[in-house]
C-alpha atoms as a PDB file:
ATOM      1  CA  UNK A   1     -22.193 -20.395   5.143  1.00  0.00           C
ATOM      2  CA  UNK A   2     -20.232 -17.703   3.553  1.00  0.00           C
ATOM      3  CA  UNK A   3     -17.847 -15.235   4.238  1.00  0.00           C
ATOM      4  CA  UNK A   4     -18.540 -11.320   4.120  1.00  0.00           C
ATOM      5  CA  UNK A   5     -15.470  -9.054   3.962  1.00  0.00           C
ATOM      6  CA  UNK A   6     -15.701  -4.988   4.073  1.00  0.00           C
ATOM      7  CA  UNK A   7     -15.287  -3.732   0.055  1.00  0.00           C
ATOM      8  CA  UNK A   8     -12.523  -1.630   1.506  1.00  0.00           C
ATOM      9  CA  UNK A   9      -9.972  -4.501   1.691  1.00  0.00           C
ATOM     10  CA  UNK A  10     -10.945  -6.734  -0.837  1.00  0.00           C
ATOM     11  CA  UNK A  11     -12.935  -4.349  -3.793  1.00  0.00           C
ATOM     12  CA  UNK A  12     -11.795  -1.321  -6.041  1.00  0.00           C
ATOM     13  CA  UNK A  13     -12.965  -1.149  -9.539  1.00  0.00           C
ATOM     14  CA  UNK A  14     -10.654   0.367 -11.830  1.00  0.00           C
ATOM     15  CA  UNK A  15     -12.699   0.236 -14.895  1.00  0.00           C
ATOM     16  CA  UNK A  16     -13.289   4.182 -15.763  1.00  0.00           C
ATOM     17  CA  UNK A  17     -11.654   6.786 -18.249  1.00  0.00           C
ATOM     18  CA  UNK A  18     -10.061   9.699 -15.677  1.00  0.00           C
ATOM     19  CA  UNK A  19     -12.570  12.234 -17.387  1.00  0.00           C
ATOM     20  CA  UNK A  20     -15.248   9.530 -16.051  1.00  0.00           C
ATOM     21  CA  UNK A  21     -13.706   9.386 -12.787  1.00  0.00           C
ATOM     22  CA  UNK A  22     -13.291  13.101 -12.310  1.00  0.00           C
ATOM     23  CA  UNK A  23     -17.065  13.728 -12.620  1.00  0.00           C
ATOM     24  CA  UNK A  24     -17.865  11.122 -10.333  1.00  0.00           C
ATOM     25  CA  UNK A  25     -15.876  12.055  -7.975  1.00  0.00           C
ATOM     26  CA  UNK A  26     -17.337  15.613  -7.918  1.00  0.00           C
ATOM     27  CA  UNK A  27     -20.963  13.426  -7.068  1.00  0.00           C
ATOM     28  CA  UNK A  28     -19.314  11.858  -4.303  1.00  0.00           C
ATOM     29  CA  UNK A  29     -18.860   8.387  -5.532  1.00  0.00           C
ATOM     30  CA  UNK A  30     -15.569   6.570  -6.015  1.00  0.00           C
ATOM     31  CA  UNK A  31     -13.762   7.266  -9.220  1.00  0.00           C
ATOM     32  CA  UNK A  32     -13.331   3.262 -10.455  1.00  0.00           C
ATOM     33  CA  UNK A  33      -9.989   4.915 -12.246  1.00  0.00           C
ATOM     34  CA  UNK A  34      -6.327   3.177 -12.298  1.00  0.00           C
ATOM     35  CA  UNK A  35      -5.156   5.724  -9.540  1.00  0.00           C
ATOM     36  CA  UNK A  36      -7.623   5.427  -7.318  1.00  0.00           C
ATOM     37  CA  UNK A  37      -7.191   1.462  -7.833  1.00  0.00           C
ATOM     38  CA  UNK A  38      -3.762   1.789  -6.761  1.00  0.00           C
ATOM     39  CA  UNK A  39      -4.173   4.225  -3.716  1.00  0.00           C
ATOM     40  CA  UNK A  40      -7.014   1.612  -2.358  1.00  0.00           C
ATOM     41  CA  UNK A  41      -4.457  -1.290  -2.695  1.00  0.00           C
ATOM     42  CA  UNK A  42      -2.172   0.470  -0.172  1.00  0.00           C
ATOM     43  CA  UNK A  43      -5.204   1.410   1.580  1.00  0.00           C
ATOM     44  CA  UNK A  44      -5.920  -1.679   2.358  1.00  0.00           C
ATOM     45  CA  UNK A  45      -2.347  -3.200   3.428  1.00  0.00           C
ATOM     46  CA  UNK A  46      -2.412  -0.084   5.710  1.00  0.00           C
ATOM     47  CA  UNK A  47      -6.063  -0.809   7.189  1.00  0.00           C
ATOM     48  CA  UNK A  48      -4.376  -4.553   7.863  1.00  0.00           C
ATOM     49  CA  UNK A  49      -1.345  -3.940   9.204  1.00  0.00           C
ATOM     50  CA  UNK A  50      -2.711  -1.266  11.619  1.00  0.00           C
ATOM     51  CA  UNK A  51      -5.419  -3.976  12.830  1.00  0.00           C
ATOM     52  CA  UNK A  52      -2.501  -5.648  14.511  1.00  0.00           C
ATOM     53  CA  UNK A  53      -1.304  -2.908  16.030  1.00  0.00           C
ATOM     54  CA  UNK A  54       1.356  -1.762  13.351  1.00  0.00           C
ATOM     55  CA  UNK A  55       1.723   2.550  12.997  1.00  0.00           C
ATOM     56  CA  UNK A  56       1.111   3.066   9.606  1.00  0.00           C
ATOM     57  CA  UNK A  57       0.853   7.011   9.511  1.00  0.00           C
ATOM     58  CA  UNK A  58      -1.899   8.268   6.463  1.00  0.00           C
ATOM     59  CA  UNK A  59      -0.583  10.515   3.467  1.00  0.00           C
ATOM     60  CA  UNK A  60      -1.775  14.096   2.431  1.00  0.00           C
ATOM     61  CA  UNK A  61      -4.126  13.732   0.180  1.00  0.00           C
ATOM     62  CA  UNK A  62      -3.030  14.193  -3.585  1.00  0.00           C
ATOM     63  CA  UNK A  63      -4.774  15.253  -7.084  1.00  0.00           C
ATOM     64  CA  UNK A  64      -3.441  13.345  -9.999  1.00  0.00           C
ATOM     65  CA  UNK A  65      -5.113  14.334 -13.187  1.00  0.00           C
ATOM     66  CA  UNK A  66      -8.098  15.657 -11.155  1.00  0.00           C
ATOM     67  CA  UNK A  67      -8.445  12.438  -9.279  1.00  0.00           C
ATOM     68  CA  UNK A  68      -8.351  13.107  -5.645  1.00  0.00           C
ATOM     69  CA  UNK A  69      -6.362  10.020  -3.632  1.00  0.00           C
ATOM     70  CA  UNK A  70      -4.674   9.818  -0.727  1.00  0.00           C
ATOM     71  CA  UNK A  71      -1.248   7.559  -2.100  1.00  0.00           C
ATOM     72  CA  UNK A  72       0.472   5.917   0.533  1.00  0.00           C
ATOM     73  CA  UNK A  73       2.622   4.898   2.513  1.00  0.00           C
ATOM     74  CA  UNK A  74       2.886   2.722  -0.580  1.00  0.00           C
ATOM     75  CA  UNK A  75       2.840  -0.750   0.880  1.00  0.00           C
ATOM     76  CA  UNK A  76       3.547  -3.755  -1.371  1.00  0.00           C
ATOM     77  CA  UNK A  77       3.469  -7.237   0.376  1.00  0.00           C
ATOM     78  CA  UNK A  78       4.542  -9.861  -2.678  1.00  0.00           C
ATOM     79  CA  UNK A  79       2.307 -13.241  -2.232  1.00  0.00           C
ATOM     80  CA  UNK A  80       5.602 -14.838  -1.346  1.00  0.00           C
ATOM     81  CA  UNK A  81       5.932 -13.297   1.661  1.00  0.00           C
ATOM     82  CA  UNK A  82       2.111 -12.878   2.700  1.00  0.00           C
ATOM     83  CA  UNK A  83      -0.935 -13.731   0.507  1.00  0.00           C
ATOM     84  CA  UNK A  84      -3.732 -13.235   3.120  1.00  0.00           C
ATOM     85  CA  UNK A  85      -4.618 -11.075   6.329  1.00  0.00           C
ATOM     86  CA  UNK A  86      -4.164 -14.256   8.424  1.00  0.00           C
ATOM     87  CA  UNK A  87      -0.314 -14.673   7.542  1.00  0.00           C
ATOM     88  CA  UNK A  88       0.325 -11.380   8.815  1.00  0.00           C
ATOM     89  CA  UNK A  89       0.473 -11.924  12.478  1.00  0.00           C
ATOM     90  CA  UNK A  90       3.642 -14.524  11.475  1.00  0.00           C
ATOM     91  CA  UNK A  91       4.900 -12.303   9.454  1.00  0.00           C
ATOM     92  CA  UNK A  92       4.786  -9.157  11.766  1.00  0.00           C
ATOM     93  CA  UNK A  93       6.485 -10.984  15.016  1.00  0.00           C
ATOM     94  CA  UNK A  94       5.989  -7.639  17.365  1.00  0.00           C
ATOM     95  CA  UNK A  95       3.830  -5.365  15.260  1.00  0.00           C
ATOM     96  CA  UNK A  96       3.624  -2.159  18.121  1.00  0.00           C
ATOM     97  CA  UNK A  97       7.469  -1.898  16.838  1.00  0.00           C
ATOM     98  CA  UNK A  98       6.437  -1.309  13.691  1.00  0.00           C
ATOM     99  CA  UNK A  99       6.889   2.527  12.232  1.00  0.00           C
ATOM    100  CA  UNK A 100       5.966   3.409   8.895  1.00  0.00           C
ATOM    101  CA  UNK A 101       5.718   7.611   7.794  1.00  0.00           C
ATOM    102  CA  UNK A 102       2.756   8.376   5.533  1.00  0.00           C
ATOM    103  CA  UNK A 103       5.365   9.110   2.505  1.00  0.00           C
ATOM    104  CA  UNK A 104       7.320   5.467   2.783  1.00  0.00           C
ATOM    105  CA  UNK A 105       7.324   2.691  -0.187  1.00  0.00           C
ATOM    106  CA  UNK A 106       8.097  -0.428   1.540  1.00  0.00           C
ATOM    107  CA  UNK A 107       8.058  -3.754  -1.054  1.00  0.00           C
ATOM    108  CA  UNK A 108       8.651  -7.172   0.745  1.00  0.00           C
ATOM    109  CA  UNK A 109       9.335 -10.307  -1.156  1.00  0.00           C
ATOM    110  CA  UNK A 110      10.328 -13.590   0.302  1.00  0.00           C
ATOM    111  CA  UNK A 111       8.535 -16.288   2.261  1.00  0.00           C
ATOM    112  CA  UNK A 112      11.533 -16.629   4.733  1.00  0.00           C
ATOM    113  CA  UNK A 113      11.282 -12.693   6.156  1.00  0.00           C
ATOM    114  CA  UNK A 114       9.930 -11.854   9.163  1.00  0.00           C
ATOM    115  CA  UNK A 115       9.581  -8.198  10.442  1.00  0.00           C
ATOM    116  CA  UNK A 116      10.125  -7.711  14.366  1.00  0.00           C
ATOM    117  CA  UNK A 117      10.847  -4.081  14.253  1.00  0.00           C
ATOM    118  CA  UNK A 118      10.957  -1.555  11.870  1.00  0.00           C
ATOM    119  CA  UNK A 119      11.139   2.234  11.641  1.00  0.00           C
ATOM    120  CA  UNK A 120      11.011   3.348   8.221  1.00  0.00           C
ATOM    121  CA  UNK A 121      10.691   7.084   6.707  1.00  0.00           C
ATOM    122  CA  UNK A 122      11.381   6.594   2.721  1.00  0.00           C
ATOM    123  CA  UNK A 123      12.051   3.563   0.694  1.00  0.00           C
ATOM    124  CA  UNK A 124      12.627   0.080   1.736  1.00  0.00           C
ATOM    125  CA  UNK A 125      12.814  -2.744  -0.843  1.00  0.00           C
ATOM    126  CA  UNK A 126      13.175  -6.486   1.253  1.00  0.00           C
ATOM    127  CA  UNK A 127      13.719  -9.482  -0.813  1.00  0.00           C
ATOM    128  CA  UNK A 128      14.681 -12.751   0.240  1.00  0.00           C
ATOM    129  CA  UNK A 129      15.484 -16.029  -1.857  1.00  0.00           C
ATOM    130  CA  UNK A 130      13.356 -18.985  -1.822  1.00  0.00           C
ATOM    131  CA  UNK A 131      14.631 -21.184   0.825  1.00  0.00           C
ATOM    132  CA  UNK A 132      16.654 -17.987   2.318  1.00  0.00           C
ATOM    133  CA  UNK A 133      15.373 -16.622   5.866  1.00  0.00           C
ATOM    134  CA  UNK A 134      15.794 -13.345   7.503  1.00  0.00           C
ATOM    135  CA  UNK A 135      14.731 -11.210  10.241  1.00  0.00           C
ATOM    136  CA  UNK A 136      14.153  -7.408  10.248  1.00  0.00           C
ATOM    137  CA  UNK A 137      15.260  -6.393  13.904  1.00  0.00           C
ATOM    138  CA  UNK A 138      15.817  -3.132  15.010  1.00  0.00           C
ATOM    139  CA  UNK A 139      16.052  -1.696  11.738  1.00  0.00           C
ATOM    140  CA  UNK A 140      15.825   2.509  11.186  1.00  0.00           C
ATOM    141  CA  UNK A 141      15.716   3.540   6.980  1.00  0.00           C
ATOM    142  CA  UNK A 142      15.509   7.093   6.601  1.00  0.00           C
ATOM    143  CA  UNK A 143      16.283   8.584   3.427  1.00  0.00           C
ATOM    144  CA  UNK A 144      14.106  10.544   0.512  1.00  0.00           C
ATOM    145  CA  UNK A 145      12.488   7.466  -0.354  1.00  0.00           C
ATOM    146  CA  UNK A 146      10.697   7.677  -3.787  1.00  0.00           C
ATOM    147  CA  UNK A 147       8.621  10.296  -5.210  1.00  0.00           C
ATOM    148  CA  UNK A 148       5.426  10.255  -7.234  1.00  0.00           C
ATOM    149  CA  UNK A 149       5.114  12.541 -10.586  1.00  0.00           C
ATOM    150  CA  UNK A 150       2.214  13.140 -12.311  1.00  0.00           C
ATOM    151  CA  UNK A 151       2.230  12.172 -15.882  1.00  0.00           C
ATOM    152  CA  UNK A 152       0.422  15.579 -17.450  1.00  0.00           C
ATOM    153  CA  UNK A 153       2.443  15.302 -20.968  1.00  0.00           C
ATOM    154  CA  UNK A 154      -0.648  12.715 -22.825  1.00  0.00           C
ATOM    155  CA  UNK A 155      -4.481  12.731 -22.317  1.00  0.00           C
ATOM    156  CA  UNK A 156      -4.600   9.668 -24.283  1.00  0.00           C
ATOM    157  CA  UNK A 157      -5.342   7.042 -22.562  1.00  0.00           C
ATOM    158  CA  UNK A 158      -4.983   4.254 -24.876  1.00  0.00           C
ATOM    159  CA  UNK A 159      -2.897   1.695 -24.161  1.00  0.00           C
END
């Protein structure tokens, strides 16, 4: 037997120069470029968390060097807290109390956390020490959260 998993949540090449990218784009295919890479990754938190019922609310799409994305809510779930769509459900306790705004960054770190409720509209960072344990109950973040900048000062991309 095998196992067959939508590209969506498990695929995104980042292997193309943004020039590269750019003009594939324009053809309709997926750019393969670090920042659509990136976008997909939170893509695909998103697409997991609202499976179990989570509100994750979508960005506005955004255009960094020509690359179209849509870049968030930036969601970044450290393998010591959950390493596959199964340990979710654990982790999530009472997802339909979960609120997350399009323009959030939430990072979660820890394999003692467990998030009942949230409502969050900016930035959240979580961490908990091995051995630690905490609960996320009733908690409301709202504040400007962190912004994203395009880098437009090199076209070298060289690293």
């Amino acid at each position: 037997g095998f196992t067959s998993v939508v590209a969506d949540v498990c695929f995104s090449p980042v292997k193309n120069a943004t020039a590269d990218g750019v003009a594939l784009q324009a053809k309709g295919t997926h750019p393969g470029v670090a920042a659509s890479g990136e976008a997909d990754q939170y893509g695909a938190v998103c697409k997991i968390l609202r499976a179990l019922g989570c509100s994750i609310e979508e960005a506005a799409p955004a255009t960094y060097a020509g690359i179209s994305v849509v870049p968030g809510p930036q969601i970044v779930l450290k393998p010591s807290f959950v390493c596959c769509p199964v340990e979710y459900a654990a982790k999530f306790s009472d997802p339909s109390k979960v609120k997350i705004s399009g323009t959030s960054s939430l990072v979660v770190s820890g394999s003692g956390v467990t998030i009942e409720s949230l409502d969050l509209d900016g930035a959240l960072v979580i961490e908990c020490e091995e051995g630690a344990t905490g609960t996320i109950r009733n908690m409301v973040v709202k504040n400007k959260g962190w912004t994203k900048v395009a880098d437009e000062s090199s076209a070298d991309e060289t690293i």
